[in-house]
C-alpha atoms as a PDB file:
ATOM      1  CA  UNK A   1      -6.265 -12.722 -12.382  1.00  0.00           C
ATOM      2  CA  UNK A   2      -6.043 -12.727 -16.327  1.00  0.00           C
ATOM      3  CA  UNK A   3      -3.407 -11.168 -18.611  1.00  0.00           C
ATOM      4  CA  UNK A   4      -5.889  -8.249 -19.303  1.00  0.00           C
ATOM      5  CA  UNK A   5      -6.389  -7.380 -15.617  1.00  0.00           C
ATOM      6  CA  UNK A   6      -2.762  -7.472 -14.704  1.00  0.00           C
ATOM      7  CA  UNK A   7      -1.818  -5.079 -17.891  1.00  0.00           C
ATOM      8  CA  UNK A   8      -4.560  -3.091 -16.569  1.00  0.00           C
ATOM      9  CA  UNK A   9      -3.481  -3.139 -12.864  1.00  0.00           C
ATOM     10  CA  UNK A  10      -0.167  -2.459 -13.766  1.00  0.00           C
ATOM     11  CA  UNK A  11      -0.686   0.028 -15.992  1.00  0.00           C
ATOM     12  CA  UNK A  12      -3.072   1.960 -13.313  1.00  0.00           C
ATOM     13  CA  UNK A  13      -0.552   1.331 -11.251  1.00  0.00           C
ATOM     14  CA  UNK A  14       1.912   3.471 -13.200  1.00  0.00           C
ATOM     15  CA  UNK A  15      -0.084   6.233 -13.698  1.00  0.00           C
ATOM     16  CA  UNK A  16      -0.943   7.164 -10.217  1.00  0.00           C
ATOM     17  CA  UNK A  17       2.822   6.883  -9.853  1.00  0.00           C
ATOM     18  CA  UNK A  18       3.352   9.612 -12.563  1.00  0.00           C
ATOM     19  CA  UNK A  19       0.474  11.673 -10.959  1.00  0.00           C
ATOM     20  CA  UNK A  20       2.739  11.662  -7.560  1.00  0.00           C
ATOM     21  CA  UNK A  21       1.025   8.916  -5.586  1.00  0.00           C
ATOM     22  CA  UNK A  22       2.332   6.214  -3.275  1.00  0.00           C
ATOM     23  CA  UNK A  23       1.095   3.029  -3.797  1.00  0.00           C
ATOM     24  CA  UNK A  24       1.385   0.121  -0.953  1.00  0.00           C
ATOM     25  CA  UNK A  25       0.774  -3.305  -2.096  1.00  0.00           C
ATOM     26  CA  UNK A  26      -0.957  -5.794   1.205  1.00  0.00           C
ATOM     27  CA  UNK A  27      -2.232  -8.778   1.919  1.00  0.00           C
ATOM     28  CA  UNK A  28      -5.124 -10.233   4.092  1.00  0.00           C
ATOM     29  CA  UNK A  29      -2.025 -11.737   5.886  1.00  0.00           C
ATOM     30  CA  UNK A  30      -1.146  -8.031   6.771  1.00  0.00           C
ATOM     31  CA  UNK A  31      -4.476  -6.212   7.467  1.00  0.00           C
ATOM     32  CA  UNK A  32      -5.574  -9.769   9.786  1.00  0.00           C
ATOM     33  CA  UNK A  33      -2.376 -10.619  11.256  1.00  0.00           C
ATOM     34  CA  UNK A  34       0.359  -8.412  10.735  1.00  0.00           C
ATOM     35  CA  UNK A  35      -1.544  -5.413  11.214  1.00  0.00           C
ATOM     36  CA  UNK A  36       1.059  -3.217  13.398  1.00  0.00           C
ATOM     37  CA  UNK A  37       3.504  -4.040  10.765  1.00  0.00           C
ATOM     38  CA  UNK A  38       1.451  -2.769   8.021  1.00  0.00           C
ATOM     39  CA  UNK A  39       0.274   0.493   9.659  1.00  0.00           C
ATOM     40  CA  UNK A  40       3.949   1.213  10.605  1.00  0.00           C
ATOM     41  CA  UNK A  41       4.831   1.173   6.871  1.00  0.00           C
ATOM     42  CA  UNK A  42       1.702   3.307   6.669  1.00  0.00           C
ATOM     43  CA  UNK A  43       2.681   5.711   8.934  1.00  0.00           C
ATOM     44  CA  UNK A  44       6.254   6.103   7.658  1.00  0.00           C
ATOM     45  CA  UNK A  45       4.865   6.341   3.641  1.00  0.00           C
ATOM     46  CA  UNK A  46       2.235   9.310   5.259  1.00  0.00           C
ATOM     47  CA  UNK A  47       5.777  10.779   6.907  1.00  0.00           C
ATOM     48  CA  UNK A  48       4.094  10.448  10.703  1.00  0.00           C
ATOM     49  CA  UNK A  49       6.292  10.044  13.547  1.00  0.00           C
ATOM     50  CA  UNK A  50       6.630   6.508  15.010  1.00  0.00           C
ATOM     51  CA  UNK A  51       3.928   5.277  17.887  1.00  0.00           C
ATOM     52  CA  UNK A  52       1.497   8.351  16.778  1.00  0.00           C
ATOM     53  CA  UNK A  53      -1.034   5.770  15.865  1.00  0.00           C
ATOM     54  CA  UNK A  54      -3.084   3.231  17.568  1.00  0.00           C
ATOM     55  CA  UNK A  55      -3.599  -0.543  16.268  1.00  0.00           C
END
């Protein structure tokens, strides 16, 4: 990733913030192997009740 993209990334990142958004940040590590993990901070950022979801 250059300079540009990161200023850019960041600076996307901040606006969606402003407009109300959450943001979550992953990894291939998550999605492939830590995928219950990752949906159960998914679930709790969407403000779903715990084991309402399938993985």
């Amino acid at each position: 990733m250059t300079p540009q993209q990161l200023r850019d990334d960041r600076r996307r990142h901040n606006r969606l913030t402003e407009d109300h958004w959450t943001l979550l940040h992953v990894t291939g590590t998550d999605v492939h192997r830590q995928h219950r993990q990752m949906l159960a901070v998914t679930a709790r950022a969407l403000g779903l009740p715990a084991g309402r979801w399938r993985s």
